[in-house]
PDB file of N, CA and C in Angstrom:
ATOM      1  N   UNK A   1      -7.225   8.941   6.443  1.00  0.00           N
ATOM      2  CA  UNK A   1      -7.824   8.863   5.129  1.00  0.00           C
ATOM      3  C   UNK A   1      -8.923   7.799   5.173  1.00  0.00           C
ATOM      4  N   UNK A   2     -10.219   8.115   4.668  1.00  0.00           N
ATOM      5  CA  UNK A   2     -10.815   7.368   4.760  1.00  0.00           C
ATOM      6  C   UNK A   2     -11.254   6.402   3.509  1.00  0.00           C
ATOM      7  N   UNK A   3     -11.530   4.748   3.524  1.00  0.00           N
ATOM      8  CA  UNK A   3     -11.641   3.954   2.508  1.00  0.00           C
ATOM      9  C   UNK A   3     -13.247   4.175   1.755  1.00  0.00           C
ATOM     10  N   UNK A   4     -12.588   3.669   0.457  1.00  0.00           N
ATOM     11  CA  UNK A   4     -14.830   4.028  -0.134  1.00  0.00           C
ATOM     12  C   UNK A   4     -15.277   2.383  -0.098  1.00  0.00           C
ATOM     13  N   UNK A   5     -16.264   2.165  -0.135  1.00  0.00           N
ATOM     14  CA  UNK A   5     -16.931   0.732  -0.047  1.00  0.00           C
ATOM     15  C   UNK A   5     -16.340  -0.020  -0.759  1.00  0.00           C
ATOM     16  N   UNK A   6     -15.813   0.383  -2.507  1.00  0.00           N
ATOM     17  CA  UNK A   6     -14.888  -0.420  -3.023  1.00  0.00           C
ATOM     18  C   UNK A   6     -13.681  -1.020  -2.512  1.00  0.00           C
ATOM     19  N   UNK A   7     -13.047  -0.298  -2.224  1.00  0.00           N
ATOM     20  CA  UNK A   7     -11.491  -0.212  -1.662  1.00  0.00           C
ATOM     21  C   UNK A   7     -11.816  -1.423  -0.363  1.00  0.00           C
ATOM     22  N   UNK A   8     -12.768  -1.179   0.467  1.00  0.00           N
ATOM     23  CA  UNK A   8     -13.156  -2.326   1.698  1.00  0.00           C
ATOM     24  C   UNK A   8     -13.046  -3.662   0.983  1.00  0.00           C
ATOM     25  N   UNK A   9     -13.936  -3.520  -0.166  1.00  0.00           N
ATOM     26  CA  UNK A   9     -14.615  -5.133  -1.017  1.00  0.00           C
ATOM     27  C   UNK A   9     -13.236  -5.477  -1.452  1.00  0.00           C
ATOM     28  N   UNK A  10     -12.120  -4.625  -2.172  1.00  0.00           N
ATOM     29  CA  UNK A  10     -11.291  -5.083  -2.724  1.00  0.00           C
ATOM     30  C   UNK A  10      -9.992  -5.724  -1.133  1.00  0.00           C
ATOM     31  N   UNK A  11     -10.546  -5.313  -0.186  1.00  0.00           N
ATOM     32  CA  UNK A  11      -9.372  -5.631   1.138  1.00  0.00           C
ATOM     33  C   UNK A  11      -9.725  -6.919   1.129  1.00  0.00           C
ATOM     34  N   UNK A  12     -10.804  -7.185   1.440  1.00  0.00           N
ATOM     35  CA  UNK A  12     -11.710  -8.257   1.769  1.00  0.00           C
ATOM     36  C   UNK A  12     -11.094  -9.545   0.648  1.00  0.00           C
ATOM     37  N   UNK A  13     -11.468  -9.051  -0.503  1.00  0.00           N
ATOM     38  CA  UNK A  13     -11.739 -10.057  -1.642  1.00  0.00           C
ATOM     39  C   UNK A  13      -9.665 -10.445  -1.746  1.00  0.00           C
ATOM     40  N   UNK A  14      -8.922  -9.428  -1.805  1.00  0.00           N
ATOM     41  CA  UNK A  14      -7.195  -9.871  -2.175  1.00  0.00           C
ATOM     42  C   UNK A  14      -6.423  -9.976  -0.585  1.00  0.00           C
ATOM     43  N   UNK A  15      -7.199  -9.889   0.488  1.00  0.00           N
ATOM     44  CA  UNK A  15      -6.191 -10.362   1.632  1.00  0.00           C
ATOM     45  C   UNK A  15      -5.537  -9.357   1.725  1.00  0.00           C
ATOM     46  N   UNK A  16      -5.864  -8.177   1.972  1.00  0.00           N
ATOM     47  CA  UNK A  16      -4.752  -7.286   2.640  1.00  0.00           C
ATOM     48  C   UNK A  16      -5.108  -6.549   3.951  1.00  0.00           C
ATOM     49  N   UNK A  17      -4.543  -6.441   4.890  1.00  0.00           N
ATOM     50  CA  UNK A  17      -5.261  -6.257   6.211  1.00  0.00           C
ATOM     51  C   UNK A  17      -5.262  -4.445   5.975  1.00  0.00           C
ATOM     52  N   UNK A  18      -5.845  -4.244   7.471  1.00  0.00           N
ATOM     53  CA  UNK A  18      -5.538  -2.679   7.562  1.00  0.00           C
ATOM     54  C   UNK A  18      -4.000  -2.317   7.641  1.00  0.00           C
ATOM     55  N   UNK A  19      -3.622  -2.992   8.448  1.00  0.00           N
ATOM     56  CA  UNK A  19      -2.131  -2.774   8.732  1.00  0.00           C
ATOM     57  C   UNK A  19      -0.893  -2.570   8.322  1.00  0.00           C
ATOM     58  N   UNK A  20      -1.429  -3.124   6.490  1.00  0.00           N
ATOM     59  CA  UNK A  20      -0.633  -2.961   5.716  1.00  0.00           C
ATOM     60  C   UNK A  20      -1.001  -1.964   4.976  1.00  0.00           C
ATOM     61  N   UNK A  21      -2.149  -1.643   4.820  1.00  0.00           N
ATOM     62  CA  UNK A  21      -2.803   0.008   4.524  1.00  0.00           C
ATOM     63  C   UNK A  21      -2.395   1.072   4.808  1.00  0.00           C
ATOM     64  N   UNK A  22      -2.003   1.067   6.168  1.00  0.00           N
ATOM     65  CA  UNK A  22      -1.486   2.483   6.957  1.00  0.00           C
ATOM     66  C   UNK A  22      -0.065   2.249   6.873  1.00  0.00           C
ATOM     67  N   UNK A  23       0.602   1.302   6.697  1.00  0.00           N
ATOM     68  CA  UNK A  23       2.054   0.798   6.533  1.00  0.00           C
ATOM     69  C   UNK A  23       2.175   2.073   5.331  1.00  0.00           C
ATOM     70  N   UNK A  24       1.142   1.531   4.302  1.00  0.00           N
ATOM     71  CA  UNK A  24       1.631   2.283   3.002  1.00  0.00           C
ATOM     72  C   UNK A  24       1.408   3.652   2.786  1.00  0.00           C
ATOM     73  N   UNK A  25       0.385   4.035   3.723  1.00  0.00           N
ATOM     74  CA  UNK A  25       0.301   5.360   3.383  1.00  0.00           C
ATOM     75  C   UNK A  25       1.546   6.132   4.252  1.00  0.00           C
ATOM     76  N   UNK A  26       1.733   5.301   5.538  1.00  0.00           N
ATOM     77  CA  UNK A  26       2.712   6.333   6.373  1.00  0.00           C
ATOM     78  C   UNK A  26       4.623   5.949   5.520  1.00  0.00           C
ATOM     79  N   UNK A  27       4.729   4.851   4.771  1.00  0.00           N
ATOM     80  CA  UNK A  27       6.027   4.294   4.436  1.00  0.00           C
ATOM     81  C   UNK A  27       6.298   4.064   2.811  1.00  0.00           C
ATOM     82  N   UNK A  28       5.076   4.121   2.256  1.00  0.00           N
ATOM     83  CA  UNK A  28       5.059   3.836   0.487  1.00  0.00           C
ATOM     84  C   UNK A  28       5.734   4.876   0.038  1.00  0.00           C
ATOM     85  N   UNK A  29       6.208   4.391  -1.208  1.00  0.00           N
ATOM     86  CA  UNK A  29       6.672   5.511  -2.177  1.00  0.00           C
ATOM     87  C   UNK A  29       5.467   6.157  -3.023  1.00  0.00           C
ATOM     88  N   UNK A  30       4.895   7.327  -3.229  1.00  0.00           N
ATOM     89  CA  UNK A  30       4.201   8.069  -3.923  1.00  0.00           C
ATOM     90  C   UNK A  30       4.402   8.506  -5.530  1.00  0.00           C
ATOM     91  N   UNK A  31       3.579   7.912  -6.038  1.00  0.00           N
ATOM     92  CA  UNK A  31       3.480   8.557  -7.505  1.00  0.00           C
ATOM     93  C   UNK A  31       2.245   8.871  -8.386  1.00  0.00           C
ATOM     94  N   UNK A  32       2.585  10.141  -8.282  1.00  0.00           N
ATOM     95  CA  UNK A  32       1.167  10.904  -8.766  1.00  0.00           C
ATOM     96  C   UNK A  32       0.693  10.376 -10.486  1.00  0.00           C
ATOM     97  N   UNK A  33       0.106   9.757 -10.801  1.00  0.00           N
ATOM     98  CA  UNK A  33      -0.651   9.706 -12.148  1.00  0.00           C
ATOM     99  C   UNK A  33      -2.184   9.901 -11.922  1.00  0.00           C
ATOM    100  N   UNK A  34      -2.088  10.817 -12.924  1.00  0.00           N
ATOM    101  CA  UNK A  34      -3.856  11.043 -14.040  1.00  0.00           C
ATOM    102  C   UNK A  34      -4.477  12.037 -12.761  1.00  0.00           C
ATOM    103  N   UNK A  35      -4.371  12.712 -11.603  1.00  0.00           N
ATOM    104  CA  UNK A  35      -5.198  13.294 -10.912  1.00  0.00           C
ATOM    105  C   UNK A  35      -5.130  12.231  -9.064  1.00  0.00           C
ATOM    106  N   UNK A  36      -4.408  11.079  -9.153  1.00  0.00           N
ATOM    107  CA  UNK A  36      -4.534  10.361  -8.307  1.00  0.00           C
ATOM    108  C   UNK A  36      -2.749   9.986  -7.779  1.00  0.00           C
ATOM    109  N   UNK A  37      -3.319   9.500  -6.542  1.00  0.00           N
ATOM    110  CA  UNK A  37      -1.158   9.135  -6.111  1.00  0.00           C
ATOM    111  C   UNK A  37      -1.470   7.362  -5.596  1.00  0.00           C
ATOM    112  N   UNK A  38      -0.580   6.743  -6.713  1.00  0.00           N
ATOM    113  CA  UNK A  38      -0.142   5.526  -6.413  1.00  0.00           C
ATOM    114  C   UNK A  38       0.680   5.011  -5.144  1.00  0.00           C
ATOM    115  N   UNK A  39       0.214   4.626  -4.099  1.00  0.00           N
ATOM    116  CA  UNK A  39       1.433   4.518  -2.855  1.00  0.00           C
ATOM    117  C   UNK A  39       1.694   2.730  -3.229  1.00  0.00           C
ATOM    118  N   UNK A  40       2.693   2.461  -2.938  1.00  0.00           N
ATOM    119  CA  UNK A  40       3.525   1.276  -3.271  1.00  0.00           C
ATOM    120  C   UNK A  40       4.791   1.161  -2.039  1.00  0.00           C
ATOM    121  N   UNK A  41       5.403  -0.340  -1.759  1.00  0.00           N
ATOM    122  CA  UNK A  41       6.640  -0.342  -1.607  1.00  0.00           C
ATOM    123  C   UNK A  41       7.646  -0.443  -1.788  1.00  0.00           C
ATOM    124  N   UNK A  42       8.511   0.164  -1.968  1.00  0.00           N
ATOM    125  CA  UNK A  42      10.103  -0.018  -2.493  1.00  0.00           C
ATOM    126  C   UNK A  42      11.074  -0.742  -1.688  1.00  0.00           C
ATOM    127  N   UNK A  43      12.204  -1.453  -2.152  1.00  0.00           N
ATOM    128  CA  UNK A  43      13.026  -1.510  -1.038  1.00  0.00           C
ATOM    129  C   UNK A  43      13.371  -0.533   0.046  1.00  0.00           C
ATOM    130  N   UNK A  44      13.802   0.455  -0.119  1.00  0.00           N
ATOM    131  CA  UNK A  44      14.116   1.559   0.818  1.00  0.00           C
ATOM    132  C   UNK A  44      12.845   1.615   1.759  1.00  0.00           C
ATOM    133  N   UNK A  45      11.567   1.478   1.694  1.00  0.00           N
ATOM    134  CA  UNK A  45      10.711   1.582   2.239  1.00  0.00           C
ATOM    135  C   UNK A  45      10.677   0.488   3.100  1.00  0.00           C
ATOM    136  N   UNK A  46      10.869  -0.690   2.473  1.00  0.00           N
ATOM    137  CA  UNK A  46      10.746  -2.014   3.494  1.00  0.00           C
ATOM    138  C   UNK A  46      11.557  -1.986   3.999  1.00  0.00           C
ATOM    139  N   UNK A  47      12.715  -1.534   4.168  1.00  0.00           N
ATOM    140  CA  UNK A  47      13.883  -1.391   5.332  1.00  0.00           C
ATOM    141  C   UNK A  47      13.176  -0.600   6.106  1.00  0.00           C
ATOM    142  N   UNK A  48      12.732   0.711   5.612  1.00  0.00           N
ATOM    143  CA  UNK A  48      12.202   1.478   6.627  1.00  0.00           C
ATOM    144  C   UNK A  48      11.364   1.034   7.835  1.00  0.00           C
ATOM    145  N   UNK A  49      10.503   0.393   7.175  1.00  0.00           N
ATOM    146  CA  UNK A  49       9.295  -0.258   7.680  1.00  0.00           C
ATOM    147  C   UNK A  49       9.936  -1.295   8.757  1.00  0.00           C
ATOM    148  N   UNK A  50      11.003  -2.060   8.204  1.00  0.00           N
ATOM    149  CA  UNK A  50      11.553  -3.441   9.200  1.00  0.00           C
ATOM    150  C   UNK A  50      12.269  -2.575  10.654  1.00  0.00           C
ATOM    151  N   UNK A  51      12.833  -1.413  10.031  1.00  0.00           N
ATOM    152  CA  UNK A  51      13.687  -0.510  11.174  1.00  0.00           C
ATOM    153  C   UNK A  51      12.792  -0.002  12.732  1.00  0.00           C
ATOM    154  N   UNK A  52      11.462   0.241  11.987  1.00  0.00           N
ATOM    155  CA  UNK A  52      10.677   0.934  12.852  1.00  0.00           C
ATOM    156  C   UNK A  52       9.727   0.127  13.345  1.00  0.00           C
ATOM    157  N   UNK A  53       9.039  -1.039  12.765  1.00  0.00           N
ATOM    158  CA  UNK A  53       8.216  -1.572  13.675  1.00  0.00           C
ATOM    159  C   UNK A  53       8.614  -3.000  13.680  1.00  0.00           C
ATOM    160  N   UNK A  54       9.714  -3.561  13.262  1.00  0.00           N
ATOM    161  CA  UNK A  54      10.556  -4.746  13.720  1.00  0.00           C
ATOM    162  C   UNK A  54      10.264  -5.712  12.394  1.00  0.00           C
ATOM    163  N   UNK A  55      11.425  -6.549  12.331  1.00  0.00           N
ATOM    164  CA  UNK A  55      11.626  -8.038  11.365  1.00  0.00           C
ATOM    165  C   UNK A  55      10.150  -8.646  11.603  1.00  0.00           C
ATOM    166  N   UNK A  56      10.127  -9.191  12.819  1.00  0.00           N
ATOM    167  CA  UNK A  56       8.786  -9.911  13.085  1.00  0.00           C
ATOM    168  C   UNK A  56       7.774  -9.703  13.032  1.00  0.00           C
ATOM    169  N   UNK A  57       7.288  -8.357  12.786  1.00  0.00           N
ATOM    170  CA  UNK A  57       6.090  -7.846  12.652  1.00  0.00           C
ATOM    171  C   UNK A  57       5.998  -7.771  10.704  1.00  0.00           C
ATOM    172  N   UNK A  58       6.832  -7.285  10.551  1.00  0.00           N
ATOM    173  CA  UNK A  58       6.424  -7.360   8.587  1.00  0.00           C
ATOM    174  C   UNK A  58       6.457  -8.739   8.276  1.00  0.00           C
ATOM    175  N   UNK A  59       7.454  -9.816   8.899  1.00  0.00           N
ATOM    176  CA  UNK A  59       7.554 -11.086   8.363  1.00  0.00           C
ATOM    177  C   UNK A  59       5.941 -11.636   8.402  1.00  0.00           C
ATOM    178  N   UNK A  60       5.030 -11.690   9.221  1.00  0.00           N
ATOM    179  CA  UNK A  60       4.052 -11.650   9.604  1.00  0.00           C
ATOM    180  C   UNK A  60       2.946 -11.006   8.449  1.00  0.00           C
ATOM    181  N   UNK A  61       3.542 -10.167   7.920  1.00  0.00           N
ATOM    182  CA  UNK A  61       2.271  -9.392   6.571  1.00  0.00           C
ATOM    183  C   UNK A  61       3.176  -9.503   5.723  1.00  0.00           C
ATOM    184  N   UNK A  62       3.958 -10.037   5.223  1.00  0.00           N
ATOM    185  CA  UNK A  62       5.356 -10.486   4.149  1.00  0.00           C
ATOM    186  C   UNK A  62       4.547 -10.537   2.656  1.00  0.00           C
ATOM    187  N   UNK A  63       3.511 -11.012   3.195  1.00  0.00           N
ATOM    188  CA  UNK A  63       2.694 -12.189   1.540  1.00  0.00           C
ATOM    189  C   UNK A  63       1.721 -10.209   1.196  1.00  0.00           C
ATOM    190  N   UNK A  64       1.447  -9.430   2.197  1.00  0.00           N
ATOM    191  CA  UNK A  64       0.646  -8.640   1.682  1.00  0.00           C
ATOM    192  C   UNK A  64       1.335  -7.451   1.412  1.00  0.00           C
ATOM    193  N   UNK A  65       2.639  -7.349   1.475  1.00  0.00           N
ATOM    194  CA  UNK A  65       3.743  -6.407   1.060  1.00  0.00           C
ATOM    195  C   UNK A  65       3.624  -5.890   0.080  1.00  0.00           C
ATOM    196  N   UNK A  66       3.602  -7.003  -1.080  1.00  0.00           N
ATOM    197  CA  UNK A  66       2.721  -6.074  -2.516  1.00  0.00           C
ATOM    198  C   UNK A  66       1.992  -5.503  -2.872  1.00  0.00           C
ATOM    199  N   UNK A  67       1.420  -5.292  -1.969  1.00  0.00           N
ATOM    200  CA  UNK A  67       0.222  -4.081  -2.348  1.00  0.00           C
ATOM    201  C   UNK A  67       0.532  -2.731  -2.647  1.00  0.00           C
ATOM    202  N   UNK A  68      -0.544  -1.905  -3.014  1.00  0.00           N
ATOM    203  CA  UNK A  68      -0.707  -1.220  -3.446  1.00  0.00           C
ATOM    204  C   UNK A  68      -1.970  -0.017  -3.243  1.00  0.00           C
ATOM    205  N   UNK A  69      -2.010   1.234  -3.035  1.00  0.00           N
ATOM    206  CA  UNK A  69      -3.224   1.771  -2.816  1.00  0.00           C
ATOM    207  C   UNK A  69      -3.274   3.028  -3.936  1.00  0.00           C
ATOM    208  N   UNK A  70      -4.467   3.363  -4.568  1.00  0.00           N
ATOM    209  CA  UNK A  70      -4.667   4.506  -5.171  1.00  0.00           C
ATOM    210  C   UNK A  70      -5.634   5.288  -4.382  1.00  0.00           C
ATOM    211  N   UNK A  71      -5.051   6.516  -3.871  1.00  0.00           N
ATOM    212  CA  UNK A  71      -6.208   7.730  -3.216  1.00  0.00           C
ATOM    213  C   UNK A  71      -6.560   8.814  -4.295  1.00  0.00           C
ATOM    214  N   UNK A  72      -7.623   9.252  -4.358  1.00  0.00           N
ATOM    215  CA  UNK A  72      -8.120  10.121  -4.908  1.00  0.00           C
ATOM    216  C   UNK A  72      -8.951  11.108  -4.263  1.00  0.00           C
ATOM    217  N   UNK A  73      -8.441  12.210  -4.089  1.00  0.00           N
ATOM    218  CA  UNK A  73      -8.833  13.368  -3.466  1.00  0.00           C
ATOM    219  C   UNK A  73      -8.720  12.962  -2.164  1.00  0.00           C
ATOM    220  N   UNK A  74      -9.396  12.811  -1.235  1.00  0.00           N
ATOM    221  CA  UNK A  74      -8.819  12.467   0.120  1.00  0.00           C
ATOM    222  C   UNK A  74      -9.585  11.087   0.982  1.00  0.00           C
ATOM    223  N   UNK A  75      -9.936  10.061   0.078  1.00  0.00           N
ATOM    224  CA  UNK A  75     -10.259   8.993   0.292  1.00  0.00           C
ATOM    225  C   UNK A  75      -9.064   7.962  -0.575  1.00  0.00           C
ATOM    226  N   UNK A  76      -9.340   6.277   0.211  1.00  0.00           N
ATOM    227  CA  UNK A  76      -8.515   5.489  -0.925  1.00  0.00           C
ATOM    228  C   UNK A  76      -9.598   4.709  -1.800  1.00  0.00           C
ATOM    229  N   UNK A  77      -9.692   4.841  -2.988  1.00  0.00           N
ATOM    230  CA  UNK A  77      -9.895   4.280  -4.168  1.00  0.00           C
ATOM    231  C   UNK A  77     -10.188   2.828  -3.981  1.00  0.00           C
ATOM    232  N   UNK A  78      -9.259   2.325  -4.496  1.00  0.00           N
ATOM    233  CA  UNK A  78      -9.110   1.158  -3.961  1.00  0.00           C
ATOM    234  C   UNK A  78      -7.386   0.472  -4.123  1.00  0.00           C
ATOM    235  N   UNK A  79      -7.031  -1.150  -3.686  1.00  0.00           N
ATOM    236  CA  UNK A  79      -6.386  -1.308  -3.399  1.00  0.00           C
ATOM    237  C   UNK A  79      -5.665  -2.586  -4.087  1.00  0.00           C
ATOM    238  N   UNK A  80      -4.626  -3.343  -4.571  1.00  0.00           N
ATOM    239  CA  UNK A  80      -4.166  -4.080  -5.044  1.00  0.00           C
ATOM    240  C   UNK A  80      -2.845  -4.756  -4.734  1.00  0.00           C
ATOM    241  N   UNK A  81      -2.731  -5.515  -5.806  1.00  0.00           N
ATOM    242  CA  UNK A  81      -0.938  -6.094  -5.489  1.00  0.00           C
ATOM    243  C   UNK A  81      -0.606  -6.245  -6.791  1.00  0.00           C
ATOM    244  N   UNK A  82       0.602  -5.451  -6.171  1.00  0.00           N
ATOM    245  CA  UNK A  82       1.731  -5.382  -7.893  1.00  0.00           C
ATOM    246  C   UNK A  82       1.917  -6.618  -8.111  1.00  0.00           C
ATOM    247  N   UNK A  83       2.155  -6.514  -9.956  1.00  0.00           N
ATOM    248  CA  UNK A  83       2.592  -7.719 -10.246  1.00  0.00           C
ATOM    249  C   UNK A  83       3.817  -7.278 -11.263  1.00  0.00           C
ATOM    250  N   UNK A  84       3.562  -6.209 -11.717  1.00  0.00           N
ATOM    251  CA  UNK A  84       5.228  -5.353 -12.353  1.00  0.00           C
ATOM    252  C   UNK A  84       5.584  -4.462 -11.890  1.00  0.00           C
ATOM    253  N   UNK A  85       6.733  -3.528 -11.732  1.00  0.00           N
ATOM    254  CA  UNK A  85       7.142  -2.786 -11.077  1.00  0.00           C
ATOM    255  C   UNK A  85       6.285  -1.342 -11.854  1.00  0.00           C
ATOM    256  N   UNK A  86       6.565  -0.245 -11.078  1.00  0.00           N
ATOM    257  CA  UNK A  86       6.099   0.555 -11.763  1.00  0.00           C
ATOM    258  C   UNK A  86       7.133   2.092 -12.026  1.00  0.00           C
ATOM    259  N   UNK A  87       6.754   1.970 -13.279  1.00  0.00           N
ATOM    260  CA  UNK A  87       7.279   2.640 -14.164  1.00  0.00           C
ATOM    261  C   UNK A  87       6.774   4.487 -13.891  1.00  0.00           C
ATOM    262  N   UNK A  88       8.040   5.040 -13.563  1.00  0.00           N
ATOM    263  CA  UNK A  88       7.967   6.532 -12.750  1.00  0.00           C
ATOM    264  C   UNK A  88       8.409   7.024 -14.252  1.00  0.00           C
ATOM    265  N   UNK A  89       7.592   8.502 -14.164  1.00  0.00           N
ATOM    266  CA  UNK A  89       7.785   8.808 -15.966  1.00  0.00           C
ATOM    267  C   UNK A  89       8.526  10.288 -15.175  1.00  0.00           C
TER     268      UNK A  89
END
C-alpha cells in the first residue's frame, strides 16, 4: 500500500516509523467507517505481534504502538495515535 505525501508529513511530524506501519496493516484490527478502514491495535493483536516477531523487537517501538492508520481506496491517508479507544458501531 502505498503512503500520500500527507500520511509521510504526518510519520515524520508524530514519530512513527515504517515498521510500525506495516505492523498495522499486516496485525491491526480493521474498522470500516465513512468509505475508509481504520487499522489500530488491540490487545489480541499485540500478543500477536509479540508471538511473531519477538518481546524485544515491539518493546523497542512500545511508545509508537498507538498508532493508528486510515487507508482510503488503496493508499494510506494518513496516520496517528489513539488517545480513546474506539468505538465499533
Amino acid at each position: 500500500m502505498k503512503l500520500t505525501k500527507h500520511a509521510t508529513i504526518r510519520m515524520q511530524q508524530r514519530g512513527i516509523p515504517l515498521t510500525v506501519i506495516e505492523w498495522l496493516l499486516a496485525y491491526g484490527e480493521v474498522d470500516h467507517q465513512q468509505g475508509a478502514q481504520l487499522y489500530y491495535f488491540t490487545d489480541r493483536a499485540r500478543a500477536a505481534l509479540r508471538r511473531d516477531v519477538g518481546r524485544r523487537m515491539v518493546r523497542r517501538y512500545e511508545k509508537a504502538l498507538n498508532a493508528y492508520l486510515v487507508c482510503a481506496e488503496d493508499s494510506i491517508a494518513t496516520v496517528g495515535h489513539l488517545y480513546q479507544r474506539v468505538v465499533r458501531h
